[in-house]
N, C-alpha and C. Protein backbone atom coordinates (compact mmCIF):
# COMPACT_ATOMS: atom_id res chain seq x y z
N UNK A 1 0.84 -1.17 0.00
CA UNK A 1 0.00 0.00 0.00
C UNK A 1 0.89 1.24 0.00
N UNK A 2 0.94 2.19 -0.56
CA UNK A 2 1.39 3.16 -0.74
C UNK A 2 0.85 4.62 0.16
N UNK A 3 1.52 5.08 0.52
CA UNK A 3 1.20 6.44 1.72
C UNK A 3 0.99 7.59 0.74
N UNK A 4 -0.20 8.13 0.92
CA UNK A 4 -0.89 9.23 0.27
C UNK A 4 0.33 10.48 0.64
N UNK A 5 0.48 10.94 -0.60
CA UNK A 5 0.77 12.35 -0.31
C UNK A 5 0.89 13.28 0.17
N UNK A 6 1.99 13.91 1.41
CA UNK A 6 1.89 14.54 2.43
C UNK A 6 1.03 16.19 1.72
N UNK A 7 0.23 16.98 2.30
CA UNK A 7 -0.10 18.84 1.84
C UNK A 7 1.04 19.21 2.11
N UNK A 8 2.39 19.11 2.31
CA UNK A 8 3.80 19.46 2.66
C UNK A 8 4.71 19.67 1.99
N UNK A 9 4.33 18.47 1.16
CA UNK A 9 5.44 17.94 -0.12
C UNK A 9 4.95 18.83 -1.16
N UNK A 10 6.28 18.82 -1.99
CA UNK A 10 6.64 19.90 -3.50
C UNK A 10 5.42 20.22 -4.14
N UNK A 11 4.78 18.68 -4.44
CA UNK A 11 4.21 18.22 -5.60
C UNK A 11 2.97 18.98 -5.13
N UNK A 12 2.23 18.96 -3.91
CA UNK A 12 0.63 19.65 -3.28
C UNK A 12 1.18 21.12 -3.74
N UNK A 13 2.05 21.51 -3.45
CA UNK A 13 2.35 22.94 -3.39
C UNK A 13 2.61 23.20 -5.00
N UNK A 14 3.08 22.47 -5.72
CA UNK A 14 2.88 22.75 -7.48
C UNK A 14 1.73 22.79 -8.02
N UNK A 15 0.84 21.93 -7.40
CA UNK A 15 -0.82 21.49 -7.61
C UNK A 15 -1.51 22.79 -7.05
N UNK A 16 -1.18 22.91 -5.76
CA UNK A 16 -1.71 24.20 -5.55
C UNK A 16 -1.59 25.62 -6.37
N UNK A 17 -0.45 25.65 -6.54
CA UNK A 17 -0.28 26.89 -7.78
C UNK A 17 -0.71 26.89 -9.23
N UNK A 18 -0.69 25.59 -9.61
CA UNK A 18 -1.33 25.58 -10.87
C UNK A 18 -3.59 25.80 -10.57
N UNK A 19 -3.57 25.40 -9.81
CA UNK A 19 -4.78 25.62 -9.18
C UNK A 19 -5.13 27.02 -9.20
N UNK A 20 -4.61 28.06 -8.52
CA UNK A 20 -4.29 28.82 -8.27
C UNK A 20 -4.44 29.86 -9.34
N UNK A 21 -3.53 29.40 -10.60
CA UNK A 21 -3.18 30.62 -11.50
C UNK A 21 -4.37 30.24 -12.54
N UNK A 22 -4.81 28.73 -12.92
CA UNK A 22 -6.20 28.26 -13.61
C UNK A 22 -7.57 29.80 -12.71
N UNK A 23 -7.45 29.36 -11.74
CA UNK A 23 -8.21 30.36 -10.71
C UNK A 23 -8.60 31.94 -11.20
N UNK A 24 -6.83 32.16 -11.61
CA UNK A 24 -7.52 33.89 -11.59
C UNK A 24 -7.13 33.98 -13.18
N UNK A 25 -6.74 32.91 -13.86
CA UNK A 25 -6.32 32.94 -15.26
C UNK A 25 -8.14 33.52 -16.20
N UNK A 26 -9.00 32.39 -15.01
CA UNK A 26 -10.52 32.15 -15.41
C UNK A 26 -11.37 33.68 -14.86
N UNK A 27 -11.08 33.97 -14.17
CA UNK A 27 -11.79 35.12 -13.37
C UNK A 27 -10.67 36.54 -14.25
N UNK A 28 -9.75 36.78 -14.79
CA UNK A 28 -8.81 37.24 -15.55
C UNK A 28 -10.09 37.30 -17.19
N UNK A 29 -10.34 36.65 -17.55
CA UNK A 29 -10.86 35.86 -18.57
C UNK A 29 -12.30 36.28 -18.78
N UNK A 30 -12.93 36.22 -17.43
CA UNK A 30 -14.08 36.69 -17.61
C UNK A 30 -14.31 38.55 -17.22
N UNK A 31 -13.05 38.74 -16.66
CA UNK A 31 -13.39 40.31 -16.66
C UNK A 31 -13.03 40.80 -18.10
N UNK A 32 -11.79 40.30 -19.39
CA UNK A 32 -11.87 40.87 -20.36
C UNK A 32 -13.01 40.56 -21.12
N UNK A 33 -14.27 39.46 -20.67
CA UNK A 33 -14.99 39.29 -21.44
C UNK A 33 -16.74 40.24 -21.24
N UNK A 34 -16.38 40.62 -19.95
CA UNK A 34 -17.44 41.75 -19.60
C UNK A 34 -17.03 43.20 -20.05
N UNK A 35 -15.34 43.03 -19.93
CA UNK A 35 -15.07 44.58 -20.70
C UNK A 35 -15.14 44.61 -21.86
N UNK A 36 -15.24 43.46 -22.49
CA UNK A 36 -15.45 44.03 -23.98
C UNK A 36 -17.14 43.46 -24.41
N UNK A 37 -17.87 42.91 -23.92
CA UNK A 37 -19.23 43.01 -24.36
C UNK A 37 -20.12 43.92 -23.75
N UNK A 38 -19.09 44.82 -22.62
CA UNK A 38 -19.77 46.12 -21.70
C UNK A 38 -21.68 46.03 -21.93
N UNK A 39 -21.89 44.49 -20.68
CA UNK A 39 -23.49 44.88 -20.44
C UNK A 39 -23.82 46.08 -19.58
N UNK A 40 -24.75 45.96 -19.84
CA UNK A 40 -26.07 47.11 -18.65
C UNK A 40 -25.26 46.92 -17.53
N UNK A 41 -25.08 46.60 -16.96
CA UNK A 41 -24.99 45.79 -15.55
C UNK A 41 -23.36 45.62 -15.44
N UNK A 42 -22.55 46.08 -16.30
CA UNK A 42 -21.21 46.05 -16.20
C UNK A 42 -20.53 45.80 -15.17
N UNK A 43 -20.67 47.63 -14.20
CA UNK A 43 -20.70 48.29 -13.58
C UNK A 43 -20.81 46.88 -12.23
N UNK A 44 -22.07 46.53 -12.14
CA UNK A 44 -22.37 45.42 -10.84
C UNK A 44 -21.29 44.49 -11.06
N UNK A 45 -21.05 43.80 -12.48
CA UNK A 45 -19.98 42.79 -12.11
C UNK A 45 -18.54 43.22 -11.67
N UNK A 46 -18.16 44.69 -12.14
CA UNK A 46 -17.11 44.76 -11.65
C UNK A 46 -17.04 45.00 -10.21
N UNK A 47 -18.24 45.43 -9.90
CA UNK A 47 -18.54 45.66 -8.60
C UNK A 47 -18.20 44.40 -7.54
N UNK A 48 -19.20 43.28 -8.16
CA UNK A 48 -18.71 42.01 -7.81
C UNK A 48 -17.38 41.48 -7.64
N UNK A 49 -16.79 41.17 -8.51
CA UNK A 49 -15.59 40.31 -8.89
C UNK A 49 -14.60 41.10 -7.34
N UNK A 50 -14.81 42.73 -7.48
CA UNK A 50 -13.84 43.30 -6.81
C UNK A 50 -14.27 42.83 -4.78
N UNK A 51 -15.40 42.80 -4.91
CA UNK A 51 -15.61 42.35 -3.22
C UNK A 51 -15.58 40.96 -3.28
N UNK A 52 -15.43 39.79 -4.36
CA UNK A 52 -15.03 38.95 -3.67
C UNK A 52 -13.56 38.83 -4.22
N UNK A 53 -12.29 39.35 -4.33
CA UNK A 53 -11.17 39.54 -4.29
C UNK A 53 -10.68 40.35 -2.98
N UNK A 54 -11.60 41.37 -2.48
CA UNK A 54 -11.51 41.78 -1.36
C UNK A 54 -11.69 40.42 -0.70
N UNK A 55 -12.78 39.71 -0.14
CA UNK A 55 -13.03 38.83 0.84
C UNK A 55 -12.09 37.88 1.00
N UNK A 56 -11.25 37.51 -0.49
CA UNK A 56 -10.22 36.51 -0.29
C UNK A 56 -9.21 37.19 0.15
N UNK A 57 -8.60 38.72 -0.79
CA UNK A 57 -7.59 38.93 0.88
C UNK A 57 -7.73 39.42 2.08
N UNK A 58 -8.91 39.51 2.71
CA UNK A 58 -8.84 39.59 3.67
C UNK A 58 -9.03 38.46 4.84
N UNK A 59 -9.63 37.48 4.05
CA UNK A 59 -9.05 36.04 4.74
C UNK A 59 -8.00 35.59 4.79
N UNK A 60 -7.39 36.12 4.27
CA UNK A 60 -5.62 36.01 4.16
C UNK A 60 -5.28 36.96 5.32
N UNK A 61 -5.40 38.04 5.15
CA UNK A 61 -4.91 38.54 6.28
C UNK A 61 -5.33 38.53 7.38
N UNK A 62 -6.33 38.29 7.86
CA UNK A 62 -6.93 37.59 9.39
C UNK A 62 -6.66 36.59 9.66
N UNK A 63 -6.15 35.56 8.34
CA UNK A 63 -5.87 34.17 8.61
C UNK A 63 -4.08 34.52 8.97
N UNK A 64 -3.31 34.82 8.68
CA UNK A 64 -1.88 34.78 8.58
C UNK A 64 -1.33 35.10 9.69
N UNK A 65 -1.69 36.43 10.56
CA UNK A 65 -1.28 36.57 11.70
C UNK A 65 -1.62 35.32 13.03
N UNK A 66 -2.52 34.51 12.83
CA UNK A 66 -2.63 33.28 13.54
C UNK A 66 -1.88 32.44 13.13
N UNK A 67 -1.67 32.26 12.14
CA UNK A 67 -0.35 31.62 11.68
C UNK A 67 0.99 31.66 12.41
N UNK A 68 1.28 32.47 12.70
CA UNK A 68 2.32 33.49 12.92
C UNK A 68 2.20 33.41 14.36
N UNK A 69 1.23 33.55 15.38
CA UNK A 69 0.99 33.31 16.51
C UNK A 69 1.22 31.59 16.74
N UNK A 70 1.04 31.28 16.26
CA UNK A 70 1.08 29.32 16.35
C UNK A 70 2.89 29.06 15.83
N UNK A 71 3.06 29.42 14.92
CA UNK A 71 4.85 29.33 14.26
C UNK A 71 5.83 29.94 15.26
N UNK A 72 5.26 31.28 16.49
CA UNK A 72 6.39 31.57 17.08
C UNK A 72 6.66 30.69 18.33
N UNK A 73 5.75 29.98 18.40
CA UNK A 73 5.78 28.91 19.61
C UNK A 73 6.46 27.55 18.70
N UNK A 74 6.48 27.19 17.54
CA UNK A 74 7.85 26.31 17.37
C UNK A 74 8.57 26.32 17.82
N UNK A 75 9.36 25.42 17.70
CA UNK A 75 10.73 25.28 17.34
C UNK A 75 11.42 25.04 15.94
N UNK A 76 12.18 26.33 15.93
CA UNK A 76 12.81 26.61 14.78
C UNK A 76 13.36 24.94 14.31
N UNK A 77 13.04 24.48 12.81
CA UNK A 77 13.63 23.76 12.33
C UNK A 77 12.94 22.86 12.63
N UNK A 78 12.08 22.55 13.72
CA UNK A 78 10.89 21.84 14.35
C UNK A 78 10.02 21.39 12.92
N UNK A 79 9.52 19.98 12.83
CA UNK A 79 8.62 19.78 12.12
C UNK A 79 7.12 20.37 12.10
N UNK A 80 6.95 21.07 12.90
CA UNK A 80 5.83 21.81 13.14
C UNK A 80 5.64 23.11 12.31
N UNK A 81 7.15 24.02 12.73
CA UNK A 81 8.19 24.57 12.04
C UNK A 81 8.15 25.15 10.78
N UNK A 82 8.34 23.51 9.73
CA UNK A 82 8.59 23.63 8.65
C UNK A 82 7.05 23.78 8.16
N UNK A 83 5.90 23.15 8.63
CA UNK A 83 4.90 23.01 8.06
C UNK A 83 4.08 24.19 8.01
N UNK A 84 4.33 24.82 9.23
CA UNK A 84 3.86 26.71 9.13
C UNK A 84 4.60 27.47 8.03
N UNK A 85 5.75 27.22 7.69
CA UNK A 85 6.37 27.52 6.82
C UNK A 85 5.86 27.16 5.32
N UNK A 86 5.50 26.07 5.24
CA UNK A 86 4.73 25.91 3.95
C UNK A 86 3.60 26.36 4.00
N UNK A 87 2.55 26.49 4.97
CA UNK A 87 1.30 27.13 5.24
C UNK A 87 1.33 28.51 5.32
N UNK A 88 2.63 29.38 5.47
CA UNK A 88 2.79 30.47 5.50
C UNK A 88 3.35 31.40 3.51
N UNK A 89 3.94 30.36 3.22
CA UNK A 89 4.37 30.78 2.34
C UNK A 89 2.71 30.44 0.97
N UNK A 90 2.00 29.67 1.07
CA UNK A 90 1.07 29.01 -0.06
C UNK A 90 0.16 30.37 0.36
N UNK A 91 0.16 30.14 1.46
CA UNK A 91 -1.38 31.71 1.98
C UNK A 91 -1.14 33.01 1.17
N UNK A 92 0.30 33.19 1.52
CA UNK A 92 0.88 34.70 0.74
C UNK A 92 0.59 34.77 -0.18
N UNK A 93 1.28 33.39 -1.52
CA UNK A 93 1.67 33.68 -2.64
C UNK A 93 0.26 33.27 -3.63
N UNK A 94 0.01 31.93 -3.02
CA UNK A 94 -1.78 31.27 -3.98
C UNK A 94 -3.06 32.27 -3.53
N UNK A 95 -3.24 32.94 -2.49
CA UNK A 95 -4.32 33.76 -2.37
C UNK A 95 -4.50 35.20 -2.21
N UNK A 96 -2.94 35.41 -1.01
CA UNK A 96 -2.91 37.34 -0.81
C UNK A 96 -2.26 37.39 -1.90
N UNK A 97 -1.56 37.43 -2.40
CA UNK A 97 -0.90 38.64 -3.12
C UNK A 97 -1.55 38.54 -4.55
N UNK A 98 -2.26 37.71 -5.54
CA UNK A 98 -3.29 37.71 -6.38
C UNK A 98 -4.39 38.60 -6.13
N UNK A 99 -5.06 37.97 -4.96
CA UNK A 99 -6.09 38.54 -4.37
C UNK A 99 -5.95 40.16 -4.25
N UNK A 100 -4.98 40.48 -3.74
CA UNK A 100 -4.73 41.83 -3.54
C UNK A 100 -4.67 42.51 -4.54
N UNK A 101 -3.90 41.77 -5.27
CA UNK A 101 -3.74 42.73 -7.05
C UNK A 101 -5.11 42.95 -7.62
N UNK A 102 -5.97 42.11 -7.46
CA UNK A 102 -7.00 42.10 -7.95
C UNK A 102 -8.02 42.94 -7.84
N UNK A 103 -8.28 42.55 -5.96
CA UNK A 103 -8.67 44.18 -5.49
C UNK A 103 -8.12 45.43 -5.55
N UNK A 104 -6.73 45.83 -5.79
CA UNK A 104 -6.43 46.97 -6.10
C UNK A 104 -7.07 47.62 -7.56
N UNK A 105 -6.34 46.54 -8.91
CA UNK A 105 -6.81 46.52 -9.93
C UNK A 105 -8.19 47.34 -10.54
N UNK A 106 -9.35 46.37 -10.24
CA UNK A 106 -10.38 46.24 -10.07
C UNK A 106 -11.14 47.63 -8.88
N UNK A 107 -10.78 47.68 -7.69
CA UNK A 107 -10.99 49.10 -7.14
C UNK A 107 -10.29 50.28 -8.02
N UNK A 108 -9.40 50.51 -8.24
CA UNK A 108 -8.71 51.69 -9.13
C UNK A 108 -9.52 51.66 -10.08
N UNK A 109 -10.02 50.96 -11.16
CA UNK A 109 -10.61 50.84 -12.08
C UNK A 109 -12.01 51.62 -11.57
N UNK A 110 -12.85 51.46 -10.56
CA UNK A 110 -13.89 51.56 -10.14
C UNK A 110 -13.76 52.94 -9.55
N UNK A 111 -12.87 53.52 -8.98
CA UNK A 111 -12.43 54.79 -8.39
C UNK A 111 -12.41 55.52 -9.99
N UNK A 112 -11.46 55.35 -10.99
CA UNK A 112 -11.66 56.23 -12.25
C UNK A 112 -12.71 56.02 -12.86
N UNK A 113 -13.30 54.87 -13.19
CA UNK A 113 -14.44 54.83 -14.13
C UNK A 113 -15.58 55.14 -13.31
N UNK A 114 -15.94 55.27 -12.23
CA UNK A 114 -17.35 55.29 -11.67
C UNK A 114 -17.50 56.83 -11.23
N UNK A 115 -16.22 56.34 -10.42
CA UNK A 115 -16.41 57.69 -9.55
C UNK A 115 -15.23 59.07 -9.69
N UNK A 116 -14.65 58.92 -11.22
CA UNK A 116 -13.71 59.81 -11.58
C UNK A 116 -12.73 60.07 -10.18
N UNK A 117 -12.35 59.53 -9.46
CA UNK A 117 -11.46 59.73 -8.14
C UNK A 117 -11.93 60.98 -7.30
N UNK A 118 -13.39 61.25 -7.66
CA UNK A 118 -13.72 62.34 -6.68
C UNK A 118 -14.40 61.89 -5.47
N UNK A 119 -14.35 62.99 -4.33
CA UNK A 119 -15.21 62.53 -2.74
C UNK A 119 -14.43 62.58 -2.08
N UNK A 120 -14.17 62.98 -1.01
CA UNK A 120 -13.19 62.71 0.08
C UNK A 120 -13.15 61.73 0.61
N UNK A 121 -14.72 60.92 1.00
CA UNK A 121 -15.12 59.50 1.49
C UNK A 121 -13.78 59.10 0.29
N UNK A 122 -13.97 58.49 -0.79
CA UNK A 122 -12.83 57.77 -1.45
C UNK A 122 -11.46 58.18 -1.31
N UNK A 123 -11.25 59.53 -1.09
CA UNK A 123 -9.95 59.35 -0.58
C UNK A 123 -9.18 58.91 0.88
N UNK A 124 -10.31 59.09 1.70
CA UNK A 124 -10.20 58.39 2.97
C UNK A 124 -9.87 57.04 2.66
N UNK A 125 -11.11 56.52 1.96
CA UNK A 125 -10.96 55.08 1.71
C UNK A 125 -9.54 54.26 1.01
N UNK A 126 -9.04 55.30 0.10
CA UNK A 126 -7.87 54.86 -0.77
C UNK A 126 -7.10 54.71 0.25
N UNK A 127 -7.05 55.95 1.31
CA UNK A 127 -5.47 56.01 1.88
C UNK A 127 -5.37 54.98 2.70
N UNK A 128 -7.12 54.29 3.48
CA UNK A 128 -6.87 53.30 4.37
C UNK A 128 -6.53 51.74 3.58
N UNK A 129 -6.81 51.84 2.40
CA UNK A 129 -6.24 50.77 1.50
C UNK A 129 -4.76 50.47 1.40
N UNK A 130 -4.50 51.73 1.31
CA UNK A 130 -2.81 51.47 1.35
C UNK A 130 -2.18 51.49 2.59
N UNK A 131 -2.80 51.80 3.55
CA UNK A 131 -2.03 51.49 5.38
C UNK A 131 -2.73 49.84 5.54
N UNK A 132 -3.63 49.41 4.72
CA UNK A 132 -4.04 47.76 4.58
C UNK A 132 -2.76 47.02 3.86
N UNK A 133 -2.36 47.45 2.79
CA UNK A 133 -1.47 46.94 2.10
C UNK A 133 0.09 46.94 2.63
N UNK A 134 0.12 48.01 3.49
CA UNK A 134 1.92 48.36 4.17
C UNK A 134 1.43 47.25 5.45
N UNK A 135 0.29 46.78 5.66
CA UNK A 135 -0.23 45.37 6.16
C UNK A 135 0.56 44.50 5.85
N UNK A 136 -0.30 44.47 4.51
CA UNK A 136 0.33 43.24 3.59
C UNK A 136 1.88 42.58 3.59
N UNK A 137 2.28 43.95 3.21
CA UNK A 137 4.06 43.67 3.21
C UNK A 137 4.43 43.34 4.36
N UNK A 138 4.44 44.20 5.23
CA UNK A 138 4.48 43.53 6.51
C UNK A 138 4.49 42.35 6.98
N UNK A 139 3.38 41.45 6.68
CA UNK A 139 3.17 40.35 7.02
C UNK A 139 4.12 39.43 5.28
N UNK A 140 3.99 39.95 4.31
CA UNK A 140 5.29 39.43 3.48
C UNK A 140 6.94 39.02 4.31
N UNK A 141 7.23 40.21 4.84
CA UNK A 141 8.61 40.21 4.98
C UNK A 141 8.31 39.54 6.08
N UNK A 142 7.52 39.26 6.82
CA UNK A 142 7.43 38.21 8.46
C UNK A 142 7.43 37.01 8.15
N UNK A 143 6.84 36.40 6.66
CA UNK A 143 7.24 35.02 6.12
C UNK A 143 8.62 34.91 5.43
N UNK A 144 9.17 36.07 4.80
CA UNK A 144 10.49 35.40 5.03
C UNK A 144 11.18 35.39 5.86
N UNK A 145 11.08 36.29 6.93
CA UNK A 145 12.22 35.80 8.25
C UNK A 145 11.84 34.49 8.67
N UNK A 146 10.48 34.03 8.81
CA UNK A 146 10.22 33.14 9.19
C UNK A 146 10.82 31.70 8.44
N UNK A 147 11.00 31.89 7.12
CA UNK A 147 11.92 30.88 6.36
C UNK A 147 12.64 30.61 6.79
N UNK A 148 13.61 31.82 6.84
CA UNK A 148 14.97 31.98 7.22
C UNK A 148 15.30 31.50 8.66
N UNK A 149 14.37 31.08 9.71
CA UNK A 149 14.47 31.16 11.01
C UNK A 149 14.86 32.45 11.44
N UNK A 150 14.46 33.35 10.98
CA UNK A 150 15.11 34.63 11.44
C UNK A 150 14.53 34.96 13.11
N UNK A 151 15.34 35.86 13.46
CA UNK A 151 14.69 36.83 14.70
C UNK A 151 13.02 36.67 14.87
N UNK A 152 12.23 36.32 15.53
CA UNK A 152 10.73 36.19 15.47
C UNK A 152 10.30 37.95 16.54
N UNK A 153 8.90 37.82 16.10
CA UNK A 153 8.32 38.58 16.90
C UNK A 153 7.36 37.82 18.12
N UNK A 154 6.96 38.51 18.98
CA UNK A 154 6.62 37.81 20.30
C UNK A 154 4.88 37.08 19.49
N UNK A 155 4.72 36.18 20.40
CA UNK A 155 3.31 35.81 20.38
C UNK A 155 2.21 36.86 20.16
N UNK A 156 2.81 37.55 21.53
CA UNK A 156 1.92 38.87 21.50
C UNK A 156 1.86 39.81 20.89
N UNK A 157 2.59 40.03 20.14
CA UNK A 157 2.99 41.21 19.00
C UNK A 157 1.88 40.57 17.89
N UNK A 158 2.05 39.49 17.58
CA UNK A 158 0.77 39.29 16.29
C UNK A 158 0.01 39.26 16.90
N UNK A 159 -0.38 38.69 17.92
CA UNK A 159 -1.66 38.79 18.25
C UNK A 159 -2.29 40.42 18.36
N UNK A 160 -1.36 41.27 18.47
CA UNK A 160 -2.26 42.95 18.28
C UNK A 160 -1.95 42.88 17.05
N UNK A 161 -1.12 42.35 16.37
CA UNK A 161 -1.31 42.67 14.59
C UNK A 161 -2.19 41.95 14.42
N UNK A 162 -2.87 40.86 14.66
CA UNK A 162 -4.13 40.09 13.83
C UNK A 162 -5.35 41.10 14.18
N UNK A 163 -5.38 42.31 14.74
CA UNK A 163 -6.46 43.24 14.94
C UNK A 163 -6.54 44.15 14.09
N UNK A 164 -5.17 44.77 13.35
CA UNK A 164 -5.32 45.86 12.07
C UNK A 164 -5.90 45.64 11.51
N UNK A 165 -5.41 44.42 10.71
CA UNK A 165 -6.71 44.33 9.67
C UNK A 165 -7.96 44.48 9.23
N UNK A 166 -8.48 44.31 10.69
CA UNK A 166 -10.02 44.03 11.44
C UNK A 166 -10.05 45.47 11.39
N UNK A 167 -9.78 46.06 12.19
CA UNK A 167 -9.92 47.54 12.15
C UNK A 167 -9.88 48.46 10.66
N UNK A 168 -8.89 48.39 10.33
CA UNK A 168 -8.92 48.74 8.75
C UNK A 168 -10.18 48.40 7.61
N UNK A 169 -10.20 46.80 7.82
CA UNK A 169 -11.57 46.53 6.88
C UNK A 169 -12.61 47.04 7.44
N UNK A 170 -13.20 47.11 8.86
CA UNK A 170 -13.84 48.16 9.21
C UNK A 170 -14.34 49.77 8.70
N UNK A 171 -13.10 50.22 9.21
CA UNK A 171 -13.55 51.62 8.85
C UNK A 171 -13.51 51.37 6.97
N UNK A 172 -12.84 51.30 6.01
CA UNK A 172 -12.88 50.83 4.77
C UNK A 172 -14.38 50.45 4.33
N UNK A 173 -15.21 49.44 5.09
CA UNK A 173 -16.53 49.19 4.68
C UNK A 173 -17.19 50.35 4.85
N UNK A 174 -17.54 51.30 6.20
CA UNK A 174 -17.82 52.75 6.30
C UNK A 174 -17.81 53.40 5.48
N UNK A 175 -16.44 53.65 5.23
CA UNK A 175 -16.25 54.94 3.72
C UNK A 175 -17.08 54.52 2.46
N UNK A 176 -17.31 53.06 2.15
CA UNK A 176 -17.50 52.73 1.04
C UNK A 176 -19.23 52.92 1.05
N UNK A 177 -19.52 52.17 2.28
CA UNK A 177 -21.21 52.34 2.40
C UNK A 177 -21.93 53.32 2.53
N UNK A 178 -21.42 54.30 3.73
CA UNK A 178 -22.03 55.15 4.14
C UNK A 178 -21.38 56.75 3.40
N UNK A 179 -20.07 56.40 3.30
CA UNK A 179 -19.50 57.37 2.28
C UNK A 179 -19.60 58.90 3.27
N UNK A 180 -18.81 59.11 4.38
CA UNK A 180 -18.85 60.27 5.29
C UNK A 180 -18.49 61.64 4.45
N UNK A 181 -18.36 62.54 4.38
CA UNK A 181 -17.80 63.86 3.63
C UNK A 181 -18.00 63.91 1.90
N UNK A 182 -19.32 63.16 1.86
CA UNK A 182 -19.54 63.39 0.26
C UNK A 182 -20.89 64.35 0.18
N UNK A 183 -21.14 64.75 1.75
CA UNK A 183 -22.00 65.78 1.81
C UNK A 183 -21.18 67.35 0.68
């Protein structure tokens, strides 16, 4: 009998990326196919596509800092270790950082074409996008130290970073819904 395939090994993590890029190759695919048959309703799908690219990175980023809380209690080099390490690195690369492009993409697009970049609500909103994204990196450069066995940060240190996010997508939903200073 042969032993199934560790989620650890090369081959899950090649599978996963080809997964992955099929993923937004298809969703890629269908936004040039709404931009160029521009229905009625355009407008809603881009609307769409862009909140659920939001929802995936932001499950990424609520998900990662727990990550990160569980990996600093390894032991470096620890089989436990290595496996946060692969769970840390697939999260980044197969869902945030696509995901993110996507929602940027796709929001910018929606900021010039909808709303010509006017409102203050949207500029609130932009700027808290990009203190979301100096997030992002953030939690980038914390998976490679974490490769590296580098220097860690305390338990407790992510654990108040797994709250930015939260806070950020917060006020971010505000600006977008309720839209403050477009009086």
């Amino acid at each position: 009998m042969t032993m199934p395939e560790k989620q650890t090994d090369a081959s899950q993590g090649r599978r996963a990326a080809i997964k992955a890029f099929i993923a937004i190759g298809l969703f890629l695919t269908l936004l040039v196919v709404l931009y160029v048959l521009q229905p009625d309703d355009f407008y809603l799908w881009v609307k769409a596509l862009h909140v659920i690219a939001v929802i995936a990175w932001m499950a990424g980023m609520l998900y990662m800092p727990r990550l990160f809380i569980y990996h600093t209690d390894a032991e470096p080099g620890s089989v436990q270790s290595e496996t946060f390490k692969i769970m840390e690195q697939r999260l980044l690369t197969v869902i945030m950082n696509p995901a993110m492009m996507i929602s940027w993409m796709l929001g910018l697009y929606i900021a010039w074409d909808f709303y010509r970049f006017q409102g203050a609500w949207l500029h609130v909103k932009l700027l808290l996008v990009v203190l979301l994204t100096l997030v992002h990196v953030h939690f980038a450069r914390a998976v490679r130290t974490f490769v590296k066995d580098g220097p860690r940060k305390t338990a407790r240190y992510w654990r108040a970073m797994n709250e930015l996010p939260t806070v950020l997508m917060i006020a971010i939903v505000i600006f977008v819904i309720v839209k403050p200073f477009s009086g």
